[in-house]
Protein backbone atom coordinates (compact mmCIF):
# COMPACT_ATOMS: atom_id res chain seq x y z
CA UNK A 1 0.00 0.00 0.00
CA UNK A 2 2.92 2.04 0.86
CA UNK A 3 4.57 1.85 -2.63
CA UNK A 4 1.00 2.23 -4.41
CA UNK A 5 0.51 5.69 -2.65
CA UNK A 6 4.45 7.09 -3.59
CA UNK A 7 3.14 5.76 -6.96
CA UNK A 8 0.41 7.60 -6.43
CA UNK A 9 2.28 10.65 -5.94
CA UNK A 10 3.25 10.80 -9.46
CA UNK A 11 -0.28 9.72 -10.57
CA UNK A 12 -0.36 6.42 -11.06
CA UNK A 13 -3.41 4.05 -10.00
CA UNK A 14 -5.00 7.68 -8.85
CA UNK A 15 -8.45 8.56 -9.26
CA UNK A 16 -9.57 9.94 -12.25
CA UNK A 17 -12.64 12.48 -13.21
CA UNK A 18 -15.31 12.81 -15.62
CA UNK A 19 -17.37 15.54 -16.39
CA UNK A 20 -20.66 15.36 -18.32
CA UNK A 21 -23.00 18.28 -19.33
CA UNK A 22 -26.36 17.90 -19.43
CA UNK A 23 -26.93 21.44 -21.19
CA UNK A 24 -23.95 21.79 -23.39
CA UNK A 25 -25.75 24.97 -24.61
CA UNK A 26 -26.77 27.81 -22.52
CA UNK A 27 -27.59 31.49 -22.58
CA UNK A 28 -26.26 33.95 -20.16
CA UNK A 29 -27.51 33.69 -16.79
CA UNK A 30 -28.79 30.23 -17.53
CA UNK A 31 -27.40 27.71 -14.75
CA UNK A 32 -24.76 25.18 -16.82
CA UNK A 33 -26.03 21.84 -15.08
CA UNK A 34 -23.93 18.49 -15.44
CA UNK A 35 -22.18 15.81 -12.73
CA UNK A 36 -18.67 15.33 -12.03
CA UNK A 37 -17.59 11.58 -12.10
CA UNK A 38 -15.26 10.17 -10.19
CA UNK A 39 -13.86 6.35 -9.94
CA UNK A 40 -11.30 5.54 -7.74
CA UNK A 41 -7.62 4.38 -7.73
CA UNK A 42 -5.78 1.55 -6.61
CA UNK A 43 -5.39 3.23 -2.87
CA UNK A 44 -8.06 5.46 -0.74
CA UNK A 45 -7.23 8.88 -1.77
CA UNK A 46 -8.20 11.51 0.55
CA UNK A 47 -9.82 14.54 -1.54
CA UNK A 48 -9.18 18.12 -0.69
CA UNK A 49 -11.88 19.23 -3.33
CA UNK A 50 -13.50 19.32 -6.73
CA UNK A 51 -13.55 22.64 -8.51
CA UNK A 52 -15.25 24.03 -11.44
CA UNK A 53 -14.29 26.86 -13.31
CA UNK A 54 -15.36 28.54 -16.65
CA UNK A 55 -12.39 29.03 -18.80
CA UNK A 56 -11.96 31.29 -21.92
CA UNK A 57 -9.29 32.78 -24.66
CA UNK A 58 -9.06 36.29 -23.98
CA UNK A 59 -6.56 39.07 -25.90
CA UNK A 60 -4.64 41.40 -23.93
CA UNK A 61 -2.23 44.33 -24.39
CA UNK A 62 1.22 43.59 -23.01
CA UNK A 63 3.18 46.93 -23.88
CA UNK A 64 2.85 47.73 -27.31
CA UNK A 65 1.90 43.94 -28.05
CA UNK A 66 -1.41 42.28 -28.20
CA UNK A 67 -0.93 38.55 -26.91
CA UNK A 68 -3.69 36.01 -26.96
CA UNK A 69 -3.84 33.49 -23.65
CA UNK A 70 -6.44 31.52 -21.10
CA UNK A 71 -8.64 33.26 -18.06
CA UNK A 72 -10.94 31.35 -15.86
CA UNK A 73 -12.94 33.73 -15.11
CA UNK A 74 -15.48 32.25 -12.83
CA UNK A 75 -14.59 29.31 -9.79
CA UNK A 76 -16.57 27.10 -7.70
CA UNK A 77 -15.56 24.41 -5.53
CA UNK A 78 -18.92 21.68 -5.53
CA UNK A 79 -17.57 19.21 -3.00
CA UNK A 80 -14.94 18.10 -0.26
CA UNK A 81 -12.68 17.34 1.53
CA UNK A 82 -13.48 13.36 1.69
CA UNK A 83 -12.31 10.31 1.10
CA UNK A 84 -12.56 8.50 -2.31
CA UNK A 85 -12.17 4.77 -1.46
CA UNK A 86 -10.19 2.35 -3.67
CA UNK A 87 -12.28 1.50 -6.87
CA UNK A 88 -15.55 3.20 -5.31
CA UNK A 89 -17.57 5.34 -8.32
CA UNK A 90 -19.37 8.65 -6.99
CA UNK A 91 -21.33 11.26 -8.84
CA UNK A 92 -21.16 15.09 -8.18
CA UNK A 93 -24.05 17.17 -9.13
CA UNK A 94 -23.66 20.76 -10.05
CA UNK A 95 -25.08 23.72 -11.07
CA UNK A 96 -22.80 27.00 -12.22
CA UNK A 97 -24.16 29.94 -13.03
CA UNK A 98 -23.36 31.53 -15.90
CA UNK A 99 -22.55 35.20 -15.77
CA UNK A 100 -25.05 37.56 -17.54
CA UNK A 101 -22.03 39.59 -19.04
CA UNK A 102 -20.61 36.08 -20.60
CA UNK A 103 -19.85 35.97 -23.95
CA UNK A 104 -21.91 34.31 -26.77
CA UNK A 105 -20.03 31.82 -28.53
CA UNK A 106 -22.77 30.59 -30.76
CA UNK A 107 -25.17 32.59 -33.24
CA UNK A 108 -27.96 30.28 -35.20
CA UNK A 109 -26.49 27.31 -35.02
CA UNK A 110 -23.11 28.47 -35.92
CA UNK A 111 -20.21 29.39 -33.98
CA UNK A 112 -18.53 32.74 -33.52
CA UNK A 113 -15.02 32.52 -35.31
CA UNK A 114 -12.41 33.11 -32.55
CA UNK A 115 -14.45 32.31 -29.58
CA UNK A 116 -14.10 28.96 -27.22
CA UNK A 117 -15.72 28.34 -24.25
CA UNK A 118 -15.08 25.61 -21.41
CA UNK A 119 -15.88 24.24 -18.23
CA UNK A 120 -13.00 23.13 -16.41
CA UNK A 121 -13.20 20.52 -13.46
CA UNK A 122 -9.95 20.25 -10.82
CA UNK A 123 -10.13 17.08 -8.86
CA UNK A 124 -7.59 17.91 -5.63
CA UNK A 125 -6.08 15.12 -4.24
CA UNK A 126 -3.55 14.92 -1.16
CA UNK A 127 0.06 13.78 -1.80
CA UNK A 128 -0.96 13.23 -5.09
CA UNK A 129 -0.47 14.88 -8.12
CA UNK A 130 -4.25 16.87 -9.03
CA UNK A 131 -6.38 15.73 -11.74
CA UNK A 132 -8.29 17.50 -14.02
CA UNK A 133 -10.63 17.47 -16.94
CA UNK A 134 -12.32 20.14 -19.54
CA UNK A 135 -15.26 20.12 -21.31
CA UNK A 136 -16.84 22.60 -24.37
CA UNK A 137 -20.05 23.62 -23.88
CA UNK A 138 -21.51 26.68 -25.90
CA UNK A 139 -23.02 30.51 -25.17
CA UNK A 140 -25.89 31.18 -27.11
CA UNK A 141 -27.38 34.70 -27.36
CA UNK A 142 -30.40 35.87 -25.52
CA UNK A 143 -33.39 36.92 -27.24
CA UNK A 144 -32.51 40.88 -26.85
CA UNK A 145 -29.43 39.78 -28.48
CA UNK A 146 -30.51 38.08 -31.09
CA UNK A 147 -32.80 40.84 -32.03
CA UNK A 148 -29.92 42.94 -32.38
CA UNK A 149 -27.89 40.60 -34.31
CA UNK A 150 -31.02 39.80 -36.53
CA UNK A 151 -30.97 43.28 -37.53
CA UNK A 152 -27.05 43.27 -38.34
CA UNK A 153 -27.69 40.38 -40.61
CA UNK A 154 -30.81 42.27 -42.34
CA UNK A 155 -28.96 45.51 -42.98
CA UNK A 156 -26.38 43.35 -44.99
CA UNK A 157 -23.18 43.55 -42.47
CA UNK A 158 -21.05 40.75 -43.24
CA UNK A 159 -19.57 38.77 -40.06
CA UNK A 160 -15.73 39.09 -39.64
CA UNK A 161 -14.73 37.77 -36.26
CA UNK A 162 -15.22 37.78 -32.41
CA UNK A 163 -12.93 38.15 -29.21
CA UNK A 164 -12.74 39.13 -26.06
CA UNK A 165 -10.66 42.40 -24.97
CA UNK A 166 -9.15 42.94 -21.38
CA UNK A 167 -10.25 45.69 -19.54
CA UNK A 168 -13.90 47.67 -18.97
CA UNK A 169 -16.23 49.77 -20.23
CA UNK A 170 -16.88 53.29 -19.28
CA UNK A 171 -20.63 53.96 -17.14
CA UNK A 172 -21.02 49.71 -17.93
CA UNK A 173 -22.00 48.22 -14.37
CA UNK A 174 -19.41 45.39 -15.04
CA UNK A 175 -17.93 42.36 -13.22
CA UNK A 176 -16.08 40.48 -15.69
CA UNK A 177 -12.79 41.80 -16.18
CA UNK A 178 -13.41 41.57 -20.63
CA UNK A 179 -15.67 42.24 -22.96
CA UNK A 180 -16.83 40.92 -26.17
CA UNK A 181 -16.07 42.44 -29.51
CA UNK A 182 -18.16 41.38 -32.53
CA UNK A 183 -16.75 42.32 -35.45
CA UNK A 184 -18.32 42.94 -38.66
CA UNK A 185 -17.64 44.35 -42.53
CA UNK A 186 -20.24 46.87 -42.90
CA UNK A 187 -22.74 46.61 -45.89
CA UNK A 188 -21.49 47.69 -49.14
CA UNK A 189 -22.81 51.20 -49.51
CA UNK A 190 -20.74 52.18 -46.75
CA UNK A 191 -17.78 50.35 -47.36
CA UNK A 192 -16.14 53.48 -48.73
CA UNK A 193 -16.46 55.41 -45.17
CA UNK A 194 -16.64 52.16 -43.08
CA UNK A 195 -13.53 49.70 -42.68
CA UNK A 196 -15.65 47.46 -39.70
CA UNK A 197 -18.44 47.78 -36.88
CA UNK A 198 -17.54 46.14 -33.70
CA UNK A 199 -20.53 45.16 -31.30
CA UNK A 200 -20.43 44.44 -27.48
CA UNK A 201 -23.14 43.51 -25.29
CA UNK A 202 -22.72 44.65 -21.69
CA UNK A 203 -25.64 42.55 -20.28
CA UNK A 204 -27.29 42.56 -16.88
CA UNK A 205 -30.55 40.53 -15.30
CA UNK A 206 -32.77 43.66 -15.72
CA UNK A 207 -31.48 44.70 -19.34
CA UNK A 208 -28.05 45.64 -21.59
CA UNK A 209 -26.22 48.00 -23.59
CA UNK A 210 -25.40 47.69 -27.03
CA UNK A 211 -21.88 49.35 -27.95
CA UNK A 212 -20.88 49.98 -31.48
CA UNK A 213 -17.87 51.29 -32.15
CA UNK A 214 -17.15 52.34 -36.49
CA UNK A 215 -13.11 52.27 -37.81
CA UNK A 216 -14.25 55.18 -40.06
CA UNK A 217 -11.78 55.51 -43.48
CA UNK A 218 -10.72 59.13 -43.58
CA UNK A 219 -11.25 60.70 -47.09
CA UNK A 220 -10.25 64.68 -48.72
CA UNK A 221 -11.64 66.66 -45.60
CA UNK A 222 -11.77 63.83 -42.66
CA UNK A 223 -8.94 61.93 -40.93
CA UNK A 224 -10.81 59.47 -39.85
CA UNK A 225 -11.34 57.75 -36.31
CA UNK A 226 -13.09 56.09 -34.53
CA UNK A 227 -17.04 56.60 -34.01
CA UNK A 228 -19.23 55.53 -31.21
CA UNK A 229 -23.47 54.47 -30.86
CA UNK A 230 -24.78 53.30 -27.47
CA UNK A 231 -28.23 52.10 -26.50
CA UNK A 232 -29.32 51.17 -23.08
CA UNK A 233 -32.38 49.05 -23.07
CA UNK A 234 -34.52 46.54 -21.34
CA UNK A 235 -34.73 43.00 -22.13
CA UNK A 236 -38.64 43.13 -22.94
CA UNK A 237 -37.90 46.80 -24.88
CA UNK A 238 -35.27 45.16 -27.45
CA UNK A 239 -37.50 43.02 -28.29
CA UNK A 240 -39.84 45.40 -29.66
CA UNK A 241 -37.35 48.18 -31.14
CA UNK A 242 -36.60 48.21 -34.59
CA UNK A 243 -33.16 48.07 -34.53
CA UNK A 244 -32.66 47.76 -38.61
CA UNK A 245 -33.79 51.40 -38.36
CA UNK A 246 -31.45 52.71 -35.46
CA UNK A 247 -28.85 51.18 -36.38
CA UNK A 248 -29.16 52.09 -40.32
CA UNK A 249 -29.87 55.28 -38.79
CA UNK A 250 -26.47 55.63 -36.59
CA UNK A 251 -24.75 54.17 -39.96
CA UNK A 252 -26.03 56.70 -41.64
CA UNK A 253 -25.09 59.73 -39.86
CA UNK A 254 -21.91 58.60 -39.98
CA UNK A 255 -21.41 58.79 -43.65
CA UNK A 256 -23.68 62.01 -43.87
CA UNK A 257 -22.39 63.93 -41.07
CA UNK A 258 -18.21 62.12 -40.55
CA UNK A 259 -18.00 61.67 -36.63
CA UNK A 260 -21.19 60.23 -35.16
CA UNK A 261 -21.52 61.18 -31.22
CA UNK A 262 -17.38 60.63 -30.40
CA UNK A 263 -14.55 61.53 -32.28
CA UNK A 264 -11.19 61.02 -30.53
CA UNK A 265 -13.01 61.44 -27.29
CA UNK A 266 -14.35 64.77 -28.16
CA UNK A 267 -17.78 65.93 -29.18
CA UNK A 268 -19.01 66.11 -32.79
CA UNK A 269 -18.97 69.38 -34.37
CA UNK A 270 -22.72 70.72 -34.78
CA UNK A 271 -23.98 67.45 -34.68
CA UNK A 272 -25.11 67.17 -30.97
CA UNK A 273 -29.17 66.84 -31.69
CA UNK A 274 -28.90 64.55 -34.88
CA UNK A 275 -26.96 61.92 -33.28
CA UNK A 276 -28.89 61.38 -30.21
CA UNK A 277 -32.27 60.80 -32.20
CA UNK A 278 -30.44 57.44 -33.02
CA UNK A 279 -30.09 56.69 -29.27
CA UNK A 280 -26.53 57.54 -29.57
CA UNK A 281 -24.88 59.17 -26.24
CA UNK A 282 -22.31 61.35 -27.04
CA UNK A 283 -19.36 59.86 -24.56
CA UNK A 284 -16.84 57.22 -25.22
CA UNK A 285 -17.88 54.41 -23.68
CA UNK A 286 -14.49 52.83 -23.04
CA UNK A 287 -12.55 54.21 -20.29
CA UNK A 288 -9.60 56.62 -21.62
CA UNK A 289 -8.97 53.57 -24.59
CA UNK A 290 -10.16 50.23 -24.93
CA UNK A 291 -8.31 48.61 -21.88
CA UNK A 292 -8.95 51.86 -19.18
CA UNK A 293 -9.28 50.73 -15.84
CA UNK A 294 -9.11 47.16 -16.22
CA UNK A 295 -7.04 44.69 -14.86
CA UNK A 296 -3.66 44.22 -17.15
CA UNK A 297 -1.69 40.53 -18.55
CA UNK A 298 -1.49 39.29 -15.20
CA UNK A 299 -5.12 37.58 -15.90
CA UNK A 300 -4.22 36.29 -18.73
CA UNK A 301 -1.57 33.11 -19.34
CA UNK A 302 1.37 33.91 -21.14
CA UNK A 303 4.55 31.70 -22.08
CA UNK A 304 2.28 28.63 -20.37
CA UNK A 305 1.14 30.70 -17.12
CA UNK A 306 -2.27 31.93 -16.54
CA UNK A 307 -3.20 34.32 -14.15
CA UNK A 308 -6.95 33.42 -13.25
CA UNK A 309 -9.76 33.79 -10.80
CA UNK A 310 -9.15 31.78 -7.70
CA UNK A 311 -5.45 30.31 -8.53
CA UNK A 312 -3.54 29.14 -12.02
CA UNK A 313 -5.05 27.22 -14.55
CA UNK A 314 -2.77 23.72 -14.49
CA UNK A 315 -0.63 22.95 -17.55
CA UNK A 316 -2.71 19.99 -18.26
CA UNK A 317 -5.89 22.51 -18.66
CA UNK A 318 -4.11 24.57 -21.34
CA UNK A 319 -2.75 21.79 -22.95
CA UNK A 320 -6.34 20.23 -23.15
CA UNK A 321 -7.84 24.35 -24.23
CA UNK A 322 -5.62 24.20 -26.86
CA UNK A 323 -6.95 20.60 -28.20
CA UNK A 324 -10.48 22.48 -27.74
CA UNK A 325 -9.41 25.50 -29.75
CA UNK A 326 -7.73 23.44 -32.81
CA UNK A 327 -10.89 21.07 -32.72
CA UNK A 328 -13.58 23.91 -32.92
CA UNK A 329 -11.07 25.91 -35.74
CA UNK A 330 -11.53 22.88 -37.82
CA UNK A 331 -14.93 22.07 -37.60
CA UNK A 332 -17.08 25.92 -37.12
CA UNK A 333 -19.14 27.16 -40.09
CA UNK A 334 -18.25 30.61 -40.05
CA UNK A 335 -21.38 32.61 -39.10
């Protein structure tokens, strides 16, 4: 028994864990519900705990680079201490709730180019090495949402890509230390003052804002910049707003007018009244730039470390992201 548990220490005949979803899709602020299997070893291993955390790729600025790495942004630990007995089999039942502010990974069927999503499960055992497993499971988008998005699609913008940006947005009640940026190629009569449109829902239980943010191409008399459009609505108002029109609207002004609402941080030149009949609020919504205020690369992993909520995610967690991220590169439909 003696030489079983030193064996033990390195991981062999330990206990090993399981994870199964029973609602591999959810929206935000939708419980993810699934059990955490465990079978036993070849010795009684005494377990400190069994944590779940939601773990995601996030970008970050690192000086004057942008670097790409993993955050687990939410942590829950669902049982111990005990003691797993040699061979015994126990299920774990769990519930984690999903954030509100989470991001979608997952529009009609289709996933979100650049975005991965996982539930990771740490099985702690004593004088042992820890185990660990890591399961997909999709974000779709809430019905507000997808009234939005609906409207994207019907005004002819063309998706691009999605990712998640440290830091936090200006007057946003937030918690999460990102936010989502959905990029798209705007439709072609505006190509010529448009390069993109990025969208970012700041979601709560009683509502959300939708953030646009235009890369407008400077032409004889305009430099360019960058052009803002917020709306701040109830969850049983977006359903019922036609946001083909606002938004079309907000499009609109830019090309009619150059800088919609924010230019540089400043306001627009004799534009004040036009712009806010769009719902447009003439601030920048991002705190000083993108990343203001937020928390820098030490929540992200870089070089194989990842700074996280609640401890580091293991090396055998971003080995096992990775796997994730090639598998769902090679198989998504882009939306």
């Amino acid at each position: 028994m003696v030489f079983k548990r030193m064996l033990g220490a390195f991981g062999v005949g330990a206990p090993s864990v399981d994870t199964v979803l029973a609602t591999p899709r959810v929206r935000p602020g939708d419980p993810l519900r699934g059990e955490v299997r465990l079978a036993g070893g070849d010795f009684d291993a005494d377990i400190e705990h069994v944590a779940l955390g939601l773990v995601t790729r996030i970008e970050a600025e690192h000086g004057e680079d942008e670097q790409t790495g993993l955050v687990e942004f939410l942590r829950t630990e669902v049982a111990g201490p005990f003691t797993l007995r040699a061979d015994e089999h126990r299920a774990i039942a769990f519930e984690l709730p999903v954030p509100w502010e989470s991001p979608i990974t997952e529009v009609m069927g289709r996933p979100l180019h650049g975005m991965v999503m996982g539930v990771r499960t740490e099985l702690a055992i004593a004088k042992a090495v820890d185990k660990g497993d890591l399961d997909a499971f999709e974000i779709t988008p809430l019905p507000a949402q997808e009234a939005v998005l609906r409207a994207f699609a019907q005004l002819g913008f063309h998706f691009k890509s999605a990712d998640l940006e440290m830091g936090h947005l200006r007057g946003v009640d937030q918690h999460l230390p990102f936010y989502q940026e959905i990029e798209f190629y705007p439709p072609s009569d505006h190509a010529g003052q448009v390069g993109e449109v990025e969208l970012t829902f700041a979601t709560t239980p009683g509502g959300m804002d939708v953030i646009l943010e235009a890369d407008r191409r400077g032409g004889r008399h305009d430099y360019g910049g960058d052009s803002f459009g917020r709306w701040s609505v109830g969850h049983d108002e977006a359903l019922h707003r036609d946001w083909a029109a606002e938004i079309g609207g907000w499009l609109a002004a830019l090309s009619r007018y150059g800088t919609a609402g924010v230019h540089d941080g400043h306001e627009p030149y004799g534009h004040h009244e036009q712009y806010e009949q769009y719902g447009h609020q003439v601030h920048r919504p991002y705190g000083g730039d993108h990343h203001g205020g937020g928390p820098g690369w030490g929540m992200v992993a870089a070089a194989g470390a990842a700074g996280v909520v609640g401890g580091l995610v293991a090396a055998e967690a971003i080995d096992e992201i990775g796997d994730l991220i090639e598998g769902e590169e090679e198989e998504e439909e882009e939306w």
